[in-house]
C-alpha atoms as a PDB file:
ATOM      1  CA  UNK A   1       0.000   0.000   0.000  1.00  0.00           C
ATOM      2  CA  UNK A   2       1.399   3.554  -1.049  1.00  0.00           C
ATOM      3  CA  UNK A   3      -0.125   6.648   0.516  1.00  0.00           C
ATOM      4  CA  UNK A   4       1.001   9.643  -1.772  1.00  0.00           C
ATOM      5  CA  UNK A   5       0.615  13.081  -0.594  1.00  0.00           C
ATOM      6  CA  UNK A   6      -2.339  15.566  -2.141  1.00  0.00           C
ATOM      7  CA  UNK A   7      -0.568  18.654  -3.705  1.00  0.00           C
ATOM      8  CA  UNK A   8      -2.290  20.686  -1.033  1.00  0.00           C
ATOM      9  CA  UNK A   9      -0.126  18.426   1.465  1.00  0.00           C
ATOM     10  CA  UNK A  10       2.850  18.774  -0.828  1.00  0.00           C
ATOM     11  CA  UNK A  11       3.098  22.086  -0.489  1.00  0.00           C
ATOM     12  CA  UNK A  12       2.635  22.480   3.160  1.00  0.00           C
ATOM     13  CA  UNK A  13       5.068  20.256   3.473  1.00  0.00           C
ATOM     14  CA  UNK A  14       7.507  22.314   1.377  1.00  0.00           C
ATOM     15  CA  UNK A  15       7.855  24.907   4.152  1.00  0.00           C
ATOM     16  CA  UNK A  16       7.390  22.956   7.188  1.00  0.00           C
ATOM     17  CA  UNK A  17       7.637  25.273  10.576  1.00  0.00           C
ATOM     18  CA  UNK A  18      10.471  24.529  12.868  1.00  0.00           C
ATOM     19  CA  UNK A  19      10.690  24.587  16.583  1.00  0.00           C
ATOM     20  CA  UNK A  20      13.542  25.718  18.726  1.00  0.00           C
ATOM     21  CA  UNK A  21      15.320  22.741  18.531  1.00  0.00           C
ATOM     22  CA  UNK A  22      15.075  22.944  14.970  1.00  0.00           C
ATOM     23  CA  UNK A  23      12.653  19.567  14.630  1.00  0.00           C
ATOM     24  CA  UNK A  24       9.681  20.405  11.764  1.00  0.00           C
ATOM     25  CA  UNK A  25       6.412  21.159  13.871  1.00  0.00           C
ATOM     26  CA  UNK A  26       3.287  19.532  12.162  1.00  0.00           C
ATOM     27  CA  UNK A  27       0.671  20.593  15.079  1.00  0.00           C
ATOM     28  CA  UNK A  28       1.197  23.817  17.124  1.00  0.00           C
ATOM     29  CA  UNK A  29      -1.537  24.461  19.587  1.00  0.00           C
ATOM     30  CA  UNK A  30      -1.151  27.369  21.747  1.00  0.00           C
ATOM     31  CA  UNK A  31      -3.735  28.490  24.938  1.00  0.00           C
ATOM     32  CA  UNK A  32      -6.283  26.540  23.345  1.00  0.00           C
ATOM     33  CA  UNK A  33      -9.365  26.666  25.209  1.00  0.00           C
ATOM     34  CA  UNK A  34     -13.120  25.709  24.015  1.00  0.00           C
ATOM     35  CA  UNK A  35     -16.345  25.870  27.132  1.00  0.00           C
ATOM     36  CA  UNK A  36     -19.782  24.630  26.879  1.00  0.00           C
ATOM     37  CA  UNK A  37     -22.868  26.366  28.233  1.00  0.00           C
ATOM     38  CA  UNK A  38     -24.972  23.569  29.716  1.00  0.00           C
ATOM     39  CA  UNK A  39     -28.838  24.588  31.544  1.00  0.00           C
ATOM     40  CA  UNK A  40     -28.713  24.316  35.347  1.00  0.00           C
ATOM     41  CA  UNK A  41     -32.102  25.460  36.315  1.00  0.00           C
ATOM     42  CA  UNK A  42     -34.427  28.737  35.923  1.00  0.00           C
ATOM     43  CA  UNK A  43     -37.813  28.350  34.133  1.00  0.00           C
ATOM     44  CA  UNK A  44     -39.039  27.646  30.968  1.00  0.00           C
ATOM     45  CA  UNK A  45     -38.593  31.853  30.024  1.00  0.00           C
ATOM     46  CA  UNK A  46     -35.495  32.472  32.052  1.00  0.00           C
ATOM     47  CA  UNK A  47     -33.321  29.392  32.409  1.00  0.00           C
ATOM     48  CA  UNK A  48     -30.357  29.765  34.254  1.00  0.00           C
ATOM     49  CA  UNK A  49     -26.740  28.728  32.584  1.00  0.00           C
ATOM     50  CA  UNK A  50     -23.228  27.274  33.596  1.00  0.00           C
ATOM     51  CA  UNK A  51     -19.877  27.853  31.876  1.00  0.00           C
ATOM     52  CA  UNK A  52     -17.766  24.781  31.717  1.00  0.00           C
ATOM     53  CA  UNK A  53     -14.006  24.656  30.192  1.00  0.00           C
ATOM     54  CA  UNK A  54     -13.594  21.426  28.381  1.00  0.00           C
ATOM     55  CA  UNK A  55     -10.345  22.460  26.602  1.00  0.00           C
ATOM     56  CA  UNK A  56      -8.490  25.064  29.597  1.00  0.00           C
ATOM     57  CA  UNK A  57      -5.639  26.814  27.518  1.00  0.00           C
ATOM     58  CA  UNK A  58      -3.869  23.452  26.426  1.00  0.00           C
ATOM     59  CA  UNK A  59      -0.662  24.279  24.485  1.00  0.00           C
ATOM     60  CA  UNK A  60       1.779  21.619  22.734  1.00  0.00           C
ATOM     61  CA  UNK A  61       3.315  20.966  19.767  1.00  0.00           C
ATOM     62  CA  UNK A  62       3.640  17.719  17.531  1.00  0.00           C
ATOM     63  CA  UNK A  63       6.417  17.450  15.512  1.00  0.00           C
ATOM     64  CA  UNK A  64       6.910  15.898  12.080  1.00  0.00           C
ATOM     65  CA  UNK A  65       6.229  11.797  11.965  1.00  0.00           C
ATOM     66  CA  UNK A  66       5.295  11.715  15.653  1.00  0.00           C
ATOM     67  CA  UNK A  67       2.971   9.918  17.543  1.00  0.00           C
ATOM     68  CA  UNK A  68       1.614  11.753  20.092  1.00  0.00           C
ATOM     69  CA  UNK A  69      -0.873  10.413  22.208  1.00  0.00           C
ATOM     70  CA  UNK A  70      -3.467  12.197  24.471  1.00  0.00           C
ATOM     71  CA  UNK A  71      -4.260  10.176  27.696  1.00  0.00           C
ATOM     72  CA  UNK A  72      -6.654  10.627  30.085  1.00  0.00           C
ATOM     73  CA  UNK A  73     -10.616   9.323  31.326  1.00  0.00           C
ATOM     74  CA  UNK A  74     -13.639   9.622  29.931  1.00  0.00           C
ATOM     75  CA  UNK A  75     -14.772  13.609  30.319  1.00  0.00           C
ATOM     76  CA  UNK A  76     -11.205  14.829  30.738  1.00  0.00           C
ATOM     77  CA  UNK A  77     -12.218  16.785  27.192  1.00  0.00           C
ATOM     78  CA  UNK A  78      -9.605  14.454  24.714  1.00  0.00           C
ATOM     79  CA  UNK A  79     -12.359  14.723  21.905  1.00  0.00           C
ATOM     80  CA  UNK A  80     -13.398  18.550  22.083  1.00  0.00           C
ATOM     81  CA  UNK A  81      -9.600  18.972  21.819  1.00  0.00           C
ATOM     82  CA  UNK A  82      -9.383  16.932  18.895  1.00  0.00           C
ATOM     83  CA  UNK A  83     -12.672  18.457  17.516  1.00  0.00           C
ATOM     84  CA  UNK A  84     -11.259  21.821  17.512  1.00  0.00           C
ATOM     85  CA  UNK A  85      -8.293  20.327  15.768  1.00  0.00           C
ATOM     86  CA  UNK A  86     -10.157  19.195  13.264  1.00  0.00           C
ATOM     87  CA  UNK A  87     -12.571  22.082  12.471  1.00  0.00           C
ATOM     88  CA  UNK A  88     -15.199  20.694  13.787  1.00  0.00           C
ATOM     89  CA  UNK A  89     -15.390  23.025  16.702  1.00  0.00           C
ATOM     90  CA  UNK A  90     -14.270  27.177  16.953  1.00  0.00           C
ATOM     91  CA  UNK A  91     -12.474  27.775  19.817  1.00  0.00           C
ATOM     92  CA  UNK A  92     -12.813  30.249  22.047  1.00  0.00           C
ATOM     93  CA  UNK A  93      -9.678  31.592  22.616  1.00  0.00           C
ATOM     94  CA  UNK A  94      -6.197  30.346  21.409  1.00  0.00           C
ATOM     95  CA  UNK A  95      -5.019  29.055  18.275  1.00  0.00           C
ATOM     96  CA  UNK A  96      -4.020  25.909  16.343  1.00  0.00           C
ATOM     97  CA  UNK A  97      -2.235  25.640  13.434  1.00  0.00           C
ATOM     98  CA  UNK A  98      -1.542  22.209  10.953  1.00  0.00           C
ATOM     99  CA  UNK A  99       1.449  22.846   9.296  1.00  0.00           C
ATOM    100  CA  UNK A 100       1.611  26.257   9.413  1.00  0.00           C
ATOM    101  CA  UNK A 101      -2.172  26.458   8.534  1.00  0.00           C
ATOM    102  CA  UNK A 102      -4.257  28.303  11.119  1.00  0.00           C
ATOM    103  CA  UNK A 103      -7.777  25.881  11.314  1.00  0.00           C
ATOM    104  CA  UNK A 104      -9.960  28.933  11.683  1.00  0.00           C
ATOM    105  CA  UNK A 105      -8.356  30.859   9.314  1.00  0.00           C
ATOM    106  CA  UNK A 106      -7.583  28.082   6.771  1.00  0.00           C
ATOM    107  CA  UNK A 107     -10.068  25.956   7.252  1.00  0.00           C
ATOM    108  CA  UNK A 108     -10.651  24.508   3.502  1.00  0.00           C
ATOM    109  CA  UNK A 109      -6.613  23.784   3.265  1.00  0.00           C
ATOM    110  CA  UNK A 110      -6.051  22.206   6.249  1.00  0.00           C
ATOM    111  CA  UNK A 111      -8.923  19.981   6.057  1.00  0.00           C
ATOM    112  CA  UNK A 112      -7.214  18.576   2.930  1.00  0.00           C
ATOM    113  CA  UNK A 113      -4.135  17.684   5.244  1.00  0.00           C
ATOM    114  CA  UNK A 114      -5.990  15.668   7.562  1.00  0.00           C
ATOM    115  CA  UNK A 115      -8.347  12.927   8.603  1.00  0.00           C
ATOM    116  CA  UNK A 116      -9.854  12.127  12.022  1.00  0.00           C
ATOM    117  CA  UNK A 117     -11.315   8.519  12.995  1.00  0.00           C
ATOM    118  CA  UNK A 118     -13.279   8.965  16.196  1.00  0.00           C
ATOM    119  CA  UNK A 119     -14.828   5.888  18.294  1.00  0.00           C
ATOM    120  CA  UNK A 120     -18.379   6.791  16.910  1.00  0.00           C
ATOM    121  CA  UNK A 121     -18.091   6.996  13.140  1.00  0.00           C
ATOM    122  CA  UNK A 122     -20.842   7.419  11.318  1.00  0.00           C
ATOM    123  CA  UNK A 123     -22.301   5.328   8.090  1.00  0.00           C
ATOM    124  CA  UNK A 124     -24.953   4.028   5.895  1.00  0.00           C
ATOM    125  CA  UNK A 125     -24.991   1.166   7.666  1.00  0.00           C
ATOM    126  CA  UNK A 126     -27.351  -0.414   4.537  1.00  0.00           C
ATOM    127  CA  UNK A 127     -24.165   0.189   1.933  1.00  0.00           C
ATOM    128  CA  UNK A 128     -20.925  -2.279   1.759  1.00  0.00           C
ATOM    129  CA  UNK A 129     -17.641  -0.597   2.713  1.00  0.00           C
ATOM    130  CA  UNK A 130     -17.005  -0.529  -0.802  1.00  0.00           C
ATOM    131  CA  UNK A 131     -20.071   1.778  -1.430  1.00  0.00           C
ATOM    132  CA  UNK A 132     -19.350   3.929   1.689  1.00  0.00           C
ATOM    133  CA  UNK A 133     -15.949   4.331   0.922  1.00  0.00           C
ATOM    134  CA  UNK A 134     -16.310   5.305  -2.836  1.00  0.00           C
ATOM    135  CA  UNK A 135     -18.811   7.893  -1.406  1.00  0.00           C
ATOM    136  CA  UNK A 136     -16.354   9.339   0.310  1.00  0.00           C
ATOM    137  CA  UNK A 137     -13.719   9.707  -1.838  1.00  0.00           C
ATOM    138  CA  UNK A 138     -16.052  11.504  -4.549  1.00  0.00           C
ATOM    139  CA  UNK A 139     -16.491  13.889  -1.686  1.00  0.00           C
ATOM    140  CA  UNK A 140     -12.891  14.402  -2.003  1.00  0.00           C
ATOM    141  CA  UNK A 141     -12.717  14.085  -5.626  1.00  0.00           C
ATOM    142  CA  UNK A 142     -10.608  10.871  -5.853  1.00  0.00           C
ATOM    143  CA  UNK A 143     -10.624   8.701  -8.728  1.00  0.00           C
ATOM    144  CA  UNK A 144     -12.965   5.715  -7.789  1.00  0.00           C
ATOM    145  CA  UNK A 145     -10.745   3.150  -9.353  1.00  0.00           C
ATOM    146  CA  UNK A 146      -7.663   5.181  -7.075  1.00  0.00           C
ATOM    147  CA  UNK A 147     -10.038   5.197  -4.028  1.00  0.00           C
ATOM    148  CA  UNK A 148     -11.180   1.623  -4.373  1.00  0.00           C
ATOM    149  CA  UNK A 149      -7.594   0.300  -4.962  1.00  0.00           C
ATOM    150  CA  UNK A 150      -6.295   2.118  -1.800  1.00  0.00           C
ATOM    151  CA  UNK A 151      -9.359   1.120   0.039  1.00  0.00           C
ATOM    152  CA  UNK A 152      -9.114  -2.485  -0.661  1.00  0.00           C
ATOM    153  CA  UNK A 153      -5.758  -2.649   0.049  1.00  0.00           C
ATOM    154  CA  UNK A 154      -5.907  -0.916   3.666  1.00  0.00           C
ATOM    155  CA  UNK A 155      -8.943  -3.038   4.643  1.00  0.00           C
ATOM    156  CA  UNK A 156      -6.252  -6.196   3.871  1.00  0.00           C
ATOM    157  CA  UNK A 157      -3.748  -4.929   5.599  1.00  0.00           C
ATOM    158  CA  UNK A 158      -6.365  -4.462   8.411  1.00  0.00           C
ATOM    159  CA  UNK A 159      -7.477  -7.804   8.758  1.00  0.00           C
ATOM    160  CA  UNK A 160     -10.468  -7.845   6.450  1.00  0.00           C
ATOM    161  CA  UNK A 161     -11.096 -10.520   4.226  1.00  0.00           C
ATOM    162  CA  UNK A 162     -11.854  -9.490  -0.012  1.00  0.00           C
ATOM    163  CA  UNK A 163     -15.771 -10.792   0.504  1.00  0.00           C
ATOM    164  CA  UNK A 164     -16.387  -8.243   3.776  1.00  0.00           C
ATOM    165  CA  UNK A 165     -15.918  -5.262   1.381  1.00  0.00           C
ATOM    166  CA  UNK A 166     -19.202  -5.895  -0.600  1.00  0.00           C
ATOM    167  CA  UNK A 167     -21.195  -6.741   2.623  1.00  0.00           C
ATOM    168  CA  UNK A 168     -23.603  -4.409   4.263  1.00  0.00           C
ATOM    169  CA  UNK A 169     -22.376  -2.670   7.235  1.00  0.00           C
ATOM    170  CA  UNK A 170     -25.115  -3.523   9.398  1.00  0.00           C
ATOM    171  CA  UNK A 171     -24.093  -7.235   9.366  1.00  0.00           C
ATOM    172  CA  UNK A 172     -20.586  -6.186  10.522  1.00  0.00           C
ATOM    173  CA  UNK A 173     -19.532  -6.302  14.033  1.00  0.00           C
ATOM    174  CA  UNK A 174     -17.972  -3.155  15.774  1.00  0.00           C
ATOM    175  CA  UNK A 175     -14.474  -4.050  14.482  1.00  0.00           C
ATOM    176  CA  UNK A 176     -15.200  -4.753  11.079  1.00  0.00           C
ATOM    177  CA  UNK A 177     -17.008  -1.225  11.322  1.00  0.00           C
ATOM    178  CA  UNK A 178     -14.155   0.622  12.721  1.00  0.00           C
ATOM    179  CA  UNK A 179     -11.560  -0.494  10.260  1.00  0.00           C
ATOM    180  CA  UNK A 180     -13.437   0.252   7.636  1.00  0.00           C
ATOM    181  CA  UNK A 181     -13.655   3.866   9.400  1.00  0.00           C
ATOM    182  CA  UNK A 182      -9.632   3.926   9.510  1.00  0.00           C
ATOM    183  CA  UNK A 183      -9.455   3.100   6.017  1.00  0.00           C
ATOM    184  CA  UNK A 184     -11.753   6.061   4.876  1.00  0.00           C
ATOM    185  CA  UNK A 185      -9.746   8.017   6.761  1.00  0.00           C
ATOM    186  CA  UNK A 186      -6.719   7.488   4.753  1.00  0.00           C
ATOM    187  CA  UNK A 187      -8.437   7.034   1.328  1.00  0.00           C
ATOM    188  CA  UNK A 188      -7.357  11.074   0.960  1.00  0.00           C
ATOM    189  CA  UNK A 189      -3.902  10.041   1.963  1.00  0.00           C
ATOM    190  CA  UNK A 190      -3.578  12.576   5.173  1.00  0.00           C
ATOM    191  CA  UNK A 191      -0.532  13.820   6.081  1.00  0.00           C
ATOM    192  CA  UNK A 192      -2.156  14.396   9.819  1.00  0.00           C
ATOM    193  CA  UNK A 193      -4.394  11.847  11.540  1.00  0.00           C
ATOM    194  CA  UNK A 194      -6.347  12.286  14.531  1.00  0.00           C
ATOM    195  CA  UNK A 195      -7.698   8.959  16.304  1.00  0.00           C
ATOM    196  CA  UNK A 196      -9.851   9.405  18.703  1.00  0.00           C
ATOM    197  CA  UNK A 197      -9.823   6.560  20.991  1.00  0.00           C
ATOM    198  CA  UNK A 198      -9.787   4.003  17.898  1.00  0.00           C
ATOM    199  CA  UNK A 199      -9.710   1.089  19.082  1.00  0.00           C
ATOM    200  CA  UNK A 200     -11.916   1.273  22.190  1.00  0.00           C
ATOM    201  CA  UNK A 201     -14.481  -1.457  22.268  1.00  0.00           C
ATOM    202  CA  UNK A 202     -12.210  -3.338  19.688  1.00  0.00           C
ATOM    203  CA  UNK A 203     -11.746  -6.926  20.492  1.00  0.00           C
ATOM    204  CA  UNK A 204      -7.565  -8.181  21.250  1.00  0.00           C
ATOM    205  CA  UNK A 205      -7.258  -9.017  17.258  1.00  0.00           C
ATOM    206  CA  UNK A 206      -8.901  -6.105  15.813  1.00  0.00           C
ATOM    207  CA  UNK A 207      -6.899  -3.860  18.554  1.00  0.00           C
ATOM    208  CA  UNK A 208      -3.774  -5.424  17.504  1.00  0.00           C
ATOM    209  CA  UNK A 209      -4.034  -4.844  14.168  1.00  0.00           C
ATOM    210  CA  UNK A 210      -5.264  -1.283  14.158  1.00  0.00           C
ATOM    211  CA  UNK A 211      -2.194  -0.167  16.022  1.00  0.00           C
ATOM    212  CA  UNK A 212       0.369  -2.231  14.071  1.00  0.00           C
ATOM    213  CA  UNK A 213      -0.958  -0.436  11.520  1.00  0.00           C
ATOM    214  CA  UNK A 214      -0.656   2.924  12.796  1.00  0.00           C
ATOM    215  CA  UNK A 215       2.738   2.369  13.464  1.00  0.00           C
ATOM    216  CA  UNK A 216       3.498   1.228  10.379  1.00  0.00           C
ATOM    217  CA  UNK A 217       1.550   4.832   8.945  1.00  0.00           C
ATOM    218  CA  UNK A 218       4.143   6.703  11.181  1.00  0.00           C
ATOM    219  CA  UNK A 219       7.253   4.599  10.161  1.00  0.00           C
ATOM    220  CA  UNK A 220       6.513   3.931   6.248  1.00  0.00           C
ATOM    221  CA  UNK A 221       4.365   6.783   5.459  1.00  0.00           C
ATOM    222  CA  UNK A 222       5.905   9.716   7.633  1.00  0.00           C
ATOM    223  CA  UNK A 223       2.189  10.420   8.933  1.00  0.00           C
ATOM    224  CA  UNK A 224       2.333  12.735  12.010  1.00  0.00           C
ATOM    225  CA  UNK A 225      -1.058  10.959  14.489  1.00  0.00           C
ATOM    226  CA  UNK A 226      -2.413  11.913  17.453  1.00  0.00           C
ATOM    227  CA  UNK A 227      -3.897   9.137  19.196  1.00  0.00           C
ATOM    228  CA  UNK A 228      -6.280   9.784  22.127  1.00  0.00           C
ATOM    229  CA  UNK A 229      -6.889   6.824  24.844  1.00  0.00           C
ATOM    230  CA  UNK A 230      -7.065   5.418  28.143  1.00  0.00           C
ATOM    231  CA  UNK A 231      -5.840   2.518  27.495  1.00  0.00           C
ATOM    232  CA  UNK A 232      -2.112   2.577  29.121  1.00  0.00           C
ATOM    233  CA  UNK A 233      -0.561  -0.504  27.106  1.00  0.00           C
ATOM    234  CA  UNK A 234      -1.944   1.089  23.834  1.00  0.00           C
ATOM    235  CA  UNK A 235      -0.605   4.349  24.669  1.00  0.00           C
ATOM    236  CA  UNK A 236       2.980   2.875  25.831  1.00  0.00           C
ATOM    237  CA  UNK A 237       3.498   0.650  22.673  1.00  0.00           C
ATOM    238  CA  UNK A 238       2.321   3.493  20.044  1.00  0.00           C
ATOM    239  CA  UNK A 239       3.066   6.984  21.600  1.00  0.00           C
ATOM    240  CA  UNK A 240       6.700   8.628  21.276  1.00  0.00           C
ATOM    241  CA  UNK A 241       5.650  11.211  23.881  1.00  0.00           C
ATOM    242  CA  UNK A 242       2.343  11.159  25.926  1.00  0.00           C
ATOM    243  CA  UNK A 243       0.484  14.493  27.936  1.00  0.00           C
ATOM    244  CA  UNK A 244      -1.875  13.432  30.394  1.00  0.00           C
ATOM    245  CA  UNK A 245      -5.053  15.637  30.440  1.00  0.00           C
ATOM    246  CA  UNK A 246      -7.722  15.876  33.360  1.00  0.00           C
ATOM    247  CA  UNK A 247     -10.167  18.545  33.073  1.00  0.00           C
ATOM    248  CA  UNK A 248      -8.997  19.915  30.138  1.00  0.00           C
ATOM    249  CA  UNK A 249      -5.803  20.710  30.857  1.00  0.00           C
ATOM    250  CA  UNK A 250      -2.178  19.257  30.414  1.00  0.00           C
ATOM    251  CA  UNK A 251      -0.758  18.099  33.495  1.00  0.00           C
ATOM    252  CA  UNK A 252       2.032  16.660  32.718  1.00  0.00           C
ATOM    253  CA  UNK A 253       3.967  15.620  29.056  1.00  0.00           C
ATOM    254  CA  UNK A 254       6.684  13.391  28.028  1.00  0.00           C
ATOM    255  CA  UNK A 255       8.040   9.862  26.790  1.00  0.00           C
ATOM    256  CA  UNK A 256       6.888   7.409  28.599  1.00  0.00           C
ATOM    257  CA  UNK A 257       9.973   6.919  30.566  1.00  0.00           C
ATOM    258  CA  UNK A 258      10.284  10.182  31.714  1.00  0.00           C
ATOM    259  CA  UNK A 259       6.605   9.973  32.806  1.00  0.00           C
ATOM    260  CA  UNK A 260       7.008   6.987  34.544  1.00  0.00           C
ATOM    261  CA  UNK A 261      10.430   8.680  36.412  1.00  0.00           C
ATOM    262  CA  UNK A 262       8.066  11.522  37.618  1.00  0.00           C
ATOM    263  CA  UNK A 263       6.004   9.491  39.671  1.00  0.00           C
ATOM    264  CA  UNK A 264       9.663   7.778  40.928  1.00  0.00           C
ATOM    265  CA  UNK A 265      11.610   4.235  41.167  1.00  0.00           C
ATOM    266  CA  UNK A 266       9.521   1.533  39.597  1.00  0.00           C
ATOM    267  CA  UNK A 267       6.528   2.903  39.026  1.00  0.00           C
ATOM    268  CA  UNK A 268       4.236   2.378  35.799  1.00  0.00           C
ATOM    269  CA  UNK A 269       2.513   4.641  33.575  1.00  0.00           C
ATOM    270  CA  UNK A 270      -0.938   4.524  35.543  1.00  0.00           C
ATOM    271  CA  UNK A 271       0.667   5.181  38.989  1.00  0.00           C
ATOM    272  CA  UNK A 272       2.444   8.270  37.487  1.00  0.00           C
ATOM    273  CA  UNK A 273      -1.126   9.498  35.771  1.00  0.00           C
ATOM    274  CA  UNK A 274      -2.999   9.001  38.653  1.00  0.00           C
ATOM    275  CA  UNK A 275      -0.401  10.574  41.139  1.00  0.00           C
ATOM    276  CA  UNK A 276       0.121  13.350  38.610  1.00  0.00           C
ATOM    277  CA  UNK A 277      -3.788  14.057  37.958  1.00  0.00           C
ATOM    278  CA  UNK A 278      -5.352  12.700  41.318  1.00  0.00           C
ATOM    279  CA  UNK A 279      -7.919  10.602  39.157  1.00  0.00           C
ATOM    280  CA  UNK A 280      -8.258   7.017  38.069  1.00  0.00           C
ATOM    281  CA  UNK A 281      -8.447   6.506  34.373  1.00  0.00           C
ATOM    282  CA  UNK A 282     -11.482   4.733  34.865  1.00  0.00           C
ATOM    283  CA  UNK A 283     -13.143   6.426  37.309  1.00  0.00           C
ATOM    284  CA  UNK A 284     -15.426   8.418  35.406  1.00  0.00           C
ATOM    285  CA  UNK A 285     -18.122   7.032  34.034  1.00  0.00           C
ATOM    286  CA  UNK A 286     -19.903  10.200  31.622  1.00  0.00           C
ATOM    287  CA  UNK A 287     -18.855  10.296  28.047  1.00  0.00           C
ATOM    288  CA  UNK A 288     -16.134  12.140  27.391  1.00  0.00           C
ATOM    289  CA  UNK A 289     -16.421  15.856  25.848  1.00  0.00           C
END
């Protein structure tokens, strides 16, 4: 499988920002912060409102080819923050920029440099893969021999055998259903992926093989991903650096390792998030924001 760059990506590319260190910066996000207004009482003609801060002036940068992954529970606000990278959301205040791109500001180019695959994607669940997918790539204006090529080939690479492709979704089961979600995602051939909690629900096979394959994206491909999760294993085997988020805000960011040494001698991943954030990773139970 061969993932070849759009010229809009090509470009970008071309004049890649730097940081201090001189490393190419794919994803700058600086003060980002994004609230919610959610009814709390009052009457039907004057209902009362409360402010809440799912994103709280987040700031980090992803450099070229890196996975970065964004760890924390359910409502710690890991999918309004990749929502607003995206351009799905406006944020409130702050400012994120793909490639150099500002989202708000560019909005049309930089959605042309990436792809997101959330843990809720959305179908006709009456139409094969094959029909869904080819869909989607007129959307982008692909080539549907291109598009059906590429998506063939990811779905095998994913696990999925030739016949699943001309199956209705709706007989799939929720694996089948998010691979087929990964592979739309890189019929366009991002340069920038955003996974939002991929492979939650995913049975041990289908986890496996979605996250061999998004290593192999980053190492083959130079894709730069941002993988959000609270699954510590997944995070530790895929994530060059990790920044653990609770209440939408960084707490703490680093490899691994250096996570791990915060929390001192011997102690894993979990026991440095949860004596970092104060919170268990599965201790709340709402969906996350």
């Amino acid at each position: 499988m061969t993932l070849n760059a759009p010229p809009e990506a090509s470009a970008a590319l071309s004049s890649v920002p730097r940081d201090l260190t001189g490393r190419e910066v794919a994803i700058d996000v600086q003060q980002l912060v994004k609230g919610f207004r959610k009814k709390s009482g009052g009457t039907l003609l004057r209902p009362r409102f409360t402010e809440s801060r799912a994103v709280d002036g987040v700031t980090f940068q992803v450099r070229r080819g890196e996975i970065y992954g964004v760890l924390g529970p359910n409502g710690s606000g890991k999918s309004t923050l990749i929502r607003a990278m995206s351009t799905l959301l406006i944020p409130d205040a702050g400012r994120v920029s793909i490639f150099g791109l500002d989202v708000v500001r560019d909005e049309a180019q930089v959605r042309r440099l990436l792809n997101r695959v959330s843990v809720d994607a959305a179908f006709y669940k009456k139409l094969s893969p094959r029909e869904n997918l080819l869909y989607s790539a007129q959307l982008y204006g692909l080539a549907p021999h291109v598009a059906e090529e590429r998506a063939l080939s990811t779905l095998k690479r994913l696990g999925l055998k030739e016949k699943a492709f001309y199956e209705p979704l709706e007989e799939m089961s929720r694996g089948m259903q998010q691979k087929v979600a990964i592979a739309r995602a890189f019929l366009t051939s991002p340069v920038v992926v955003l996974l939002d909690e991929p492979t939650t629900g995913l049975d041990p096979k289908s986890r496996r093989d979605v996250q061999e394959f998004v290593l192999e994206l980053r190492d083959v491909h130079d894709a730069t991903i941002i993988l959000t999760t609270h699954d510590m294993p997944e995070a530790e085997r895929l994530c060059d650096r990790i920044a653990f988020i609770s209440s939408g805000k960084f707490v703490a960011e680093g490899t691994p390792d250096e996570l791990r040494a915060l929390a001192g001698p011997g102690k894993s991943l979990e026991d440095a998030f949860i004596e970092l954030t104060g919170e268990d990773l599965a201790e709340k139970g709402e969906e996350d924001t």
